[in-house]
Each structure stands twice: as structure tokens, then as C-alpha cells.
Protein backbone atom coordinates (compact mmCIF):
# COMPACT_ATOMS: atom_id res chain seq x y z
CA UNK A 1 -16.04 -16.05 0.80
CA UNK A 2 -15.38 -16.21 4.48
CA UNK A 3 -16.03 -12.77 5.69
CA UNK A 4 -13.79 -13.22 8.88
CA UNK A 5 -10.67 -12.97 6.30
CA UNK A 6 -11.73 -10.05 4.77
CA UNK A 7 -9.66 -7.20 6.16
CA UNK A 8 -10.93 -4.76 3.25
CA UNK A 9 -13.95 -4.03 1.11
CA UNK A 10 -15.53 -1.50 -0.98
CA UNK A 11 -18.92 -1.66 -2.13
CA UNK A 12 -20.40 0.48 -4.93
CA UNK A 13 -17.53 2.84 -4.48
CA UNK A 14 -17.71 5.60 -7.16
CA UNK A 15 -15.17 8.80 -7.24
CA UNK A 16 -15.80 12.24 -9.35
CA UNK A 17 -13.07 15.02 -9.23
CA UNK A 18 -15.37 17.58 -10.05
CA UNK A 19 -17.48 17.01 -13.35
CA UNK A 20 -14.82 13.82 -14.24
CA UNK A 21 -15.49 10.64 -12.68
CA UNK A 22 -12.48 7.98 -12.55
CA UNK A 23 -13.82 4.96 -10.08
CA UNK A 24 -17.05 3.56 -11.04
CA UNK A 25 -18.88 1.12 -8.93
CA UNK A 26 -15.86 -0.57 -7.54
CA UNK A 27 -16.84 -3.67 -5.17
CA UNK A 28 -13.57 -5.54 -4.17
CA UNK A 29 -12.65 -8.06 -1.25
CA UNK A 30 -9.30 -7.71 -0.09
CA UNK A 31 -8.20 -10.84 2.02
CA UNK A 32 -6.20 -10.60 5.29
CA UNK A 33 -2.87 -11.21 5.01
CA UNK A 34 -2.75 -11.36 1.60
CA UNK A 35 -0.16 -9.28 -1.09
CA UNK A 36 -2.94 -7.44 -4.23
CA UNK A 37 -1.68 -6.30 -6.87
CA UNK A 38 -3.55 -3.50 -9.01
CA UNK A 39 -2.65 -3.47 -12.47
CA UNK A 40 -4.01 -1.61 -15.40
CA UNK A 41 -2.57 1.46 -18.05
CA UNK A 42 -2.09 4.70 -16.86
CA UNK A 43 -5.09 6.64 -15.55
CA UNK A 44 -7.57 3.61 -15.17
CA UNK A 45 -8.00 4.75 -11.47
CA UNK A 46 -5.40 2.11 -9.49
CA UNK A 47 -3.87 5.11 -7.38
CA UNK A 48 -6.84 7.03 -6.52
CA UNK A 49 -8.47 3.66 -5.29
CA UNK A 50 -5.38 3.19 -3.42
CA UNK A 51 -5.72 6.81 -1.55
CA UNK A 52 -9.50 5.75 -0.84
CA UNK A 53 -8.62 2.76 1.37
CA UNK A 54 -6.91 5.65 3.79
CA UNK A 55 -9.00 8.87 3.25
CA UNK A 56 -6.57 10.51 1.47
CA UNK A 57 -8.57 12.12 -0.94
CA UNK A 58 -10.08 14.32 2.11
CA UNK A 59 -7.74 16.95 1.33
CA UNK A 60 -9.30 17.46 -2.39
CA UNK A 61 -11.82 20.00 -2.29
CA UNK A 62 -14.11 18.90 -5.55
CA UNK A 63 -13.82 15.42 -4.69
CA UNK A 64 -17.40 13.35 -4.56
CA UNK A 65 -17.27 9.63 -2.85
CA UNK A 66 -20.27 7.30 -2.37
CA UNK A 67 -20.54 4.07 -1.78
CA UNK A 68 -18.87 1.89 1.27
CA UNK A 69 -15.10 1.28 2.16
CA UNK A 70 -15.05 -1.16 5.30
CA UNK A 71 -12.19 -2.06 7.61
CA UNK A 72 -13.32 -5.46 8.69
CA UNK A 73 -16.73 -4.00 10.61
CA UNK A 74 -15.92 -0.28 10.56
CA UNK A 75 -17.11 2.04 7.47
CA UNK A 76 -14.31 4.35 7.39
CA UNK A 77 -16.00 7.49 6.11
CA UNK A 78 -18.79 7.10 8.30
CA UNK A 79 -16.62 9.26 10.74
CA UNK A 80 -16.87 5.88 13.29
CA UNK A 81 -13.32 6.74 14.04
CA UNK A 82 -10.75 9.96 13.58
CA UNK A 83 -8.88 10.02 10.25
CA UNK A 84 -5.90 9.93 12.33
CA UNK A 85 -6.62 6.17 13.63
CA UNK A 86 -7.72 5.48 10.11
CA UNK A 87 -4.60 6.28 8.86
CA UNK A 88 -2.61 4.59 11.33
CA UNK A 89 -4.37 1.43 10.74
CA UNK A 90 -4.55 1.70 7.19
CA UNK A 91 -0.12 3.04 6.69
CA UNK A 92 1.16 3.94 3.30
CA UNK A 93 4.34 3.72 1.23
CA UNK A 94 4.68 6.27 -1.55
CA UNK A 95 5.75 5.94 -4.83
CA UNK A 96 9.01 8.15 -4.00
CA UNK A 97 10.58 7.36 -0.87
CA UNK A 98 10.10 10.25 1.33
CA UNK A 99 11.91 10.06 4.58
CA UNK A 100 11.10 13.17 7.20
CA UNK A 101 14.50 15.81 7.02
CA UNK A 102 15.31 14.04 10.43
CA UNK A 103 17.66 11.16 11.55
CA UNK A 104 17.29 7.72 10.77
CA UNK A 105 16.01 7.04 14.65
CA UNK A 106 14.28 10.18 14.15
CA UNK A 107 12.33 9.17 11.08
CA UNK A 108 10.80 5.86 13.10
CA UNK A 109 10.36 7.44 16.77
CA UNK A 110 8.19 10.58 15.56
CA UNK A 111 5.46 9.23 15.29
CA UNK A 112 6.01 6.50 18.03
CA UNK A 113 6.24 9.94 20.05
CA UNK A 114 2.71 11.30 18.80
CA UNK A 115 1.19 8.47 20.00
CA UNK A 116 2.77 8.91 23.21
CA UNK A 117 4.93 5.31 23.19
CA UNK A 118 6.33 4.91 26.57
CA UNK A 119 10.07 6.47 26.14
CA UNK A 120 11.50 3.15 27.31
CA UNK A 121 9.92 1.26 24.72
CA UNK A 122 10.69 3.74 21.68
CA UNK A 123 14.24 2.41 21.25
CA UNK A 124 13.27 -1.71 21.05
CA UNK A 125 10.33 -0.85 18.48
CA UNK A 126 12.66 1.21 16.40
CA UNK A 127 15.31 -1.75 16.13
CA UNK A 128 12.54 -3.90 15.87
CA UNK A 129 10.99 -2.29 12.68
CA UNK A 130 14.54 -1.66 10.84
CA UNK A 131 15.40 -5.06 11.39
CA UNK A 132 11.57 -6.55 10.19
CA UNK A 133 12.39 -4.28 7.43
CA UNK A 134 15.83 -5.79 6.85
CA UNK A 135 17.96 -2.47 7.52
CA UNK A 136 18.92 -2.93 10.91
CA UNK A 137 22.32 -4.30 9.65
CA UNK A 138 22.75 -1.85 7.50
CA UNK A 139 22.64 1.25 9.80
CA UNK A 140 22.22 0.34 12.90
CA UNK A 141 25.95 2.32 13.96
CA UNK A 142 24.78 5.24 11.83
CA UNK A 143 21.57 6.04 13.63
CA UNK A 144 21.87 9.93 14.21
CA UNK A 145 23.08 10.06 10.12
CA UNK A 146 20.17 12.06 8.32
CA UNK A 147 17.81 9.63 6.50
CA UNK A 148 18.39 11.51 3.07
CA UNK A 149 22.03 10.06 3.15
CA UNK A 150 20.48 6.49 2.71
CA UNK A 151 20.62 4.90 -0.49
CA UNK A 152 17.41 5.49 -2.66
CA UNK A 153 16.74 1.64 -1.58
CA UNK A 154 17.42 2.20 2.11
CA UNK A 155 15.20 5.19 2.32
CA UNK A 156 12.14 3.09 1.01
CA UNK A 157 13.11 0.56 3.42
CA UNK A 158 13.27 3.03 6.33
CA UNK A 159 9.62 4.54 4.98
CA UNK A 160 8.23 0.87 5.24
CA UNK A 161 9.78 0.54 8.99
CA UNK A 162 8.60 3.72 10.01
CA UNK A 163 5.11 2.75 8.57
CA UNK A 164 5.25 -1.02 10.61
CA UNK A 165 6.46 0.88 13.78
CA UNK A 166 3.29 2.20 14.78
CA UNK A 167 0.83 -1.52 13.82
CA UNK A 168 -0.98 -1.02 11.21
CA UNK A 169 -2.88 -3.77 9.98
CA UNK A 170 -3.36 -2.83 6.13
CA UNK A 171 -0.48 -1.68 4.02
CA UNK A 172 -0.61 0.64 0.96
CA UNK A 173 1.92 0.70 -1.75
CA UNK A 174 1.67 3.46 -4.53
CA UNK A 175 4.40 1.57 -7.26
CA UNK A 176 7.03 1.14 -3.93
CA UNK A 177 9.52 0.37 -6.24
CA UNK A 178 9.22 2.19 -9.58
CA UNK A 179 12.09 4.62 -8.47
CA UNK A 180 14.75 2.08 -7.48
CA UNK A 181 17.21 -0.04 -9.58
CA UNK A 182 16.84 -4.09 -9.92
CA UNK A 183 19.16 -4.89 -6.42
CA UNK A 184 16.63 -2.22 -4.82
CA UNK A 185 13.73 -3.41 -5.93
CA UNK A 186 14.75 -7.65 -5.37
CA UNK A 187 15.21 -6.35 -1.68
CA UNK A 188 12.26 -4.71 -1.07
CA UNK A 189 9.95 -7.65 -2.66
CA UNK A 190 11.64 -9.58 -0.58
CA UNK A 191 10.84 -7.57 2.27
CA UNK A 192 6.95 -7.21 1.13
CA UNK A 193 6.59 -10.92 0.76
CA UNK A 194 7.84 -11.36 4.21
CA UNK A 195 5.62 -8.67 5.81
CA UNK A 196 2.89 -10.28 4.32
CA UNK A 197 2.79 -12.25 8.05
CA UNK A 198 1.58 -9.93 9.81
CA UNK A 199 -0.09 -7.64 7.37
CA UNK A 200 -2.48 -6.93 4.76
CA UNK A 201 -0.77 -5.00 1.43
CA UNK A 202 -2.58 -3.53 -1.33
CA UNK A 203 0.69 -2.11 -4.12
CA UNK A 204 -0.42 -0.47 -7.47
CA UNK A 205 2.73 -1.81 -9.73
CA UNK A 206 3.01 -1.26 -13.32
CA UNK A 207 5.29 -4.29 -13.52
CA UNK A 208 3.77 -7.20 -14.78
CA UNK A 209 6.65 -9.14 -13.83
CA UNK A 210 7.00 -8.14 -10.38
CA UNK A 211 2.71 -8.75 -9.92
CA UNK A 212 3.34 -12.10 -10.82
CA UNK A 213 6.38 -12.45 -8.53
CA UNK A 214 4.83 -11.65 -5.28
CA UNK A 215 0.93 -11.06 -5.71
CA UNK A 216 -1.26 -13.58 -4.20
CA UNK A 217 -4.14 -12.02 -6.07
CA UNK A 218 -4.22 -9.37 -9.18
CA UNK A 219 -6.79 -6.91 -9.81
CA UNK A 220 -7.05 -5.60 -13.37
CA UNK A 221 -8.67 -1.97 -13.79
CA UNK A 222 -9.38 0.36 -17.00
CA UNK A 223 -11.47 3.18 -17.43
CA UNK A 224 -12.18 3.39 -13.85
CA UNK A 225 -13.83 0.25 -13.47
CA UNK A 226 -12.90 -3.51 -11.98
CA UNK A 227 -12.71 -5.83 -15.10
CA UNK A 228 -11.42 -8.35 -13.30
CA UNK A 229 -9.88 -10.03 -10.01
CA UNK A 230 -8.45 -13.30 -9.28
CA UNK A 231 -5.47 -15.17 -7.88
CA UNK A 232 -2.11 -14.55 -9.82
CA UNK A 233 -2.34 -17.56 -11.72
CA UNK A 234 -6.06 -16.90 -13.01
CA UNK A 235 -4.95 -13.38 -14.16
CA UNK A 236 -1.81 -13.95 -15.81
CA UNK A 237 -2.76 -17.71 -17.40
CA UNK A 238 -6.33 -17.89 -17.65
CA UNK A 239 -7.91 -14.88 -17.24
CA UNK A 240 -11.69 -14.64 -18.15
CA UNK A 241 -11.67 -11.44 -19.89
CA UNK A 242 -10.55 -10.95 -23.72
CA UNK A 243 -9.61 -7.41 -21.78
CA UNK A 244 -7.36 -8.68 -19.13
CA UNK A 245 -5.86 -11.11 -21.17
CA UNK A 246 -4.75 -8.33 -23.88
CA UNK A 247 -3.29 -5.98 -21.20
CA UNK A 248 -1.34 -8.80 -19.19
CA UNK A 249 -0.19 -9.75 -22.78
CA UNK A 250 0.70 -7.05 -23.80
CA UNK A 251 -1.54 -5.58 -26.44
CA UNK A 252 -1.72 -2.56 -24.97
CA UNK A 253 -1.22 -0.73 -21.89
């Protein structure tokens, strides 16, 4: 594989909380540009692979990492750059939407401000990111309403433009829509499928359906290990192992 498109990749990673060890040697491309979805039963280790790719396990204090996460040429725990540039390279969309207790404008320009954006340009990049993450329409004469107001939908929305307002180039999505109804969740696919332009998203989804609706490539995990990773048609039609093919199926999970 070209290593120019790889915006991503772990190598050997392995993860103990404590005594308990839940990734184990995890080596995974992740192409730029591309939507991956990682799929497996509950506790197989999707999510705290997802909160590697962003350091967000730093805050655990029995947590044990080794191995190598790369950002195109920079090891990201090799303290190359702050956690804080990390992070705003590598943005993330949690499984609840959880909007700051501030305005709608608010929730976008903070951290536009902490960056220290030029005041003058705070106000196009806001409009920009509500309308790249179609909700411009929707609010855009309601600006000073607090975000918690929004529909359940809306305030995802708004947590994916506040994430795009400050350029990342990588993505994370913890289940982004496991907490909305079908309407909800048809918007914001289409939204991630269209934001797959400019960026690089990595979702954990439980939803089989949805995977195969906007992944270009699936990742299968269980028991803390990669079984298995290929493009969306591989994994859901022809998948190499007796494994992946039960879970996908249905078998179990």
C-alpha cells in the first residue's frame, strides 16, 4: 500500500488497564480520506482503540500503551508534538452529543478563540462549519439560542461543526448516532459521507446496516484483537474469516 495515503497507523499497539489487557497487537492502516468502520460485540476493544488515535486514554492512571500510533510521519506519543495539537488534528464526536452550556455561535467560536482566530474571521468559519455540517439553515436566525435547545440531531450536528471549525485532518466517531432516531441518523450519514472530502473518519458503529451504508472499509475486532480488515464489500460478502463472517451474519454479537 501506498504509504503517502496513509493518514493513520498503529503498529504492535497493545493496551492493559491495570492487570486486564483489551488491545493486543493491533497493526492497522487507515487511508486518507477514507470513512472505517469498527465493528465487533461489546467489549472487543473498538472504543478504547478509538480514544488511542487521540491520546485520550492519558487521563487513566493504570493505563499501559506500547507499540506505535503514527499521524502520517509523526508518532503521537513520542511527545513530537503537545497533546493539545494532537487533539486538534486528530477531533472527536462522542457517542452522546455534548454541546458546551453556551450558545450555538458560542459552541463553534470557543475554541476558534483558544487558538487565537483573528476576530474578523471567527464569524465566516462559524457559518462555514454549520453550513458544511448542513445546519446553517436550520439556525442560522437563532444563533444566541443555547445549544441544549437543539434537537438531539442538531446538537450532534453542531458537535461535528464545532469539531471541523478548527481543521482537523482525522475524525473520530464513538457510535455518532446510536442516540438519535432514523431521520437523525439518515442526516448525519449523510453529512459523514460528505465530509469524507476533506477528511479522514474512523466511527465505531454497532450497526451493521449503517457500516455497510457508508464505510469504505470495515474492521472487525473481538477479544481485543484485529481479525480482520477489508473494503465493505470483502467484509460483509466475502469475508475470509469463519469469525467475521458469523458476527456480520449474525451468529452472535
Amino acid at each position: 500500500m501506498d504509504n503517502t495515503h496513509i493518514k493513520l497507523r498503529t503498529e504492535g499497539l497493545h493496551l492493559r488497564f491495570g492487570q486486564k489487557q483489551v488491545l493486543k497487537n493491533i497493526t492497522i492502516d487507515i487511508e486518507e480520506r477514507k470513512i472505517i468502520a469498527l465493528i465487533g460485540p461489546s467489549g472487543c476493544g473498538k472504543t478504547t482503540l478509538l480514544r488511542t488515535f487521540n491520546r485520550m486514554h492519558d487521563l487513566v492512571d493504570d493505563v499501559d500503551i506500547t507499540g506505535k500510533i503514527w499521524l502520517e510521519q509523526t508518532d503521537i506519543y513520542s511527545n513530537q508534538l503537545p497533546v493539545t495539537e494532537i487533539r486538534r488534528q486528530i477531533g472527536m464526536v462522542f457517542q452522546k452529543p455534548n454541546p458546551f452550556p453556551k450558545s450555538i455561535y458560542e459552541n463553534i467560536a470557543y475554541g476558534l478563540k483558544l487558538k487565537n482566530t483573528p476576530k474578523h474571521e471567527i464569524h465566516d468559519i462559524v457559518e462555514k462549519s454549520l453550513r458544511d455540517s448542513f445546519l446553517w439553515d436550520e439556525v442560522k436566525d437563532e444563533l444566541k439560542k443555547p445549544a441544549h435547545r437543539l434537537s438531539g440531531g442538531q446538537q450532534q450536528r453542531l458537535c461535528i461543526a464545532r469539531t471541523i471549525a478548527v481543521k482537523p485532518s482525522v475524525i473520530l466517531m464513538d457510535e455518532p448516532c446510536s442516540a438519535l432516531d432514523p431521520i437523525s441518523t439518515s442526516k448525519v450519514e449523510d453529512l459523514i459521507l460528505k465530509l469524507k472530502d476533506n477528511y479522514t473518519i474512523v466511527m465505531v458503529t454497532h450497526n451493521m446496516q449503517q457500516a455497510q451504508r457508508i464505510a469504505d472499509q470495515v474492521a472487525f475486532m473481538y477479544m481485543g484483537e484485529l481479525i480482520e480488515m477489508a473494503t465493505n464489500q470483502e467484509i460483509f460478502q466475502e469475508a475470509k474469516q469463519e469469525l467475521t463472517r458469523n458476527y456480520v451474519s449474525g451468529h452472535f454479537g
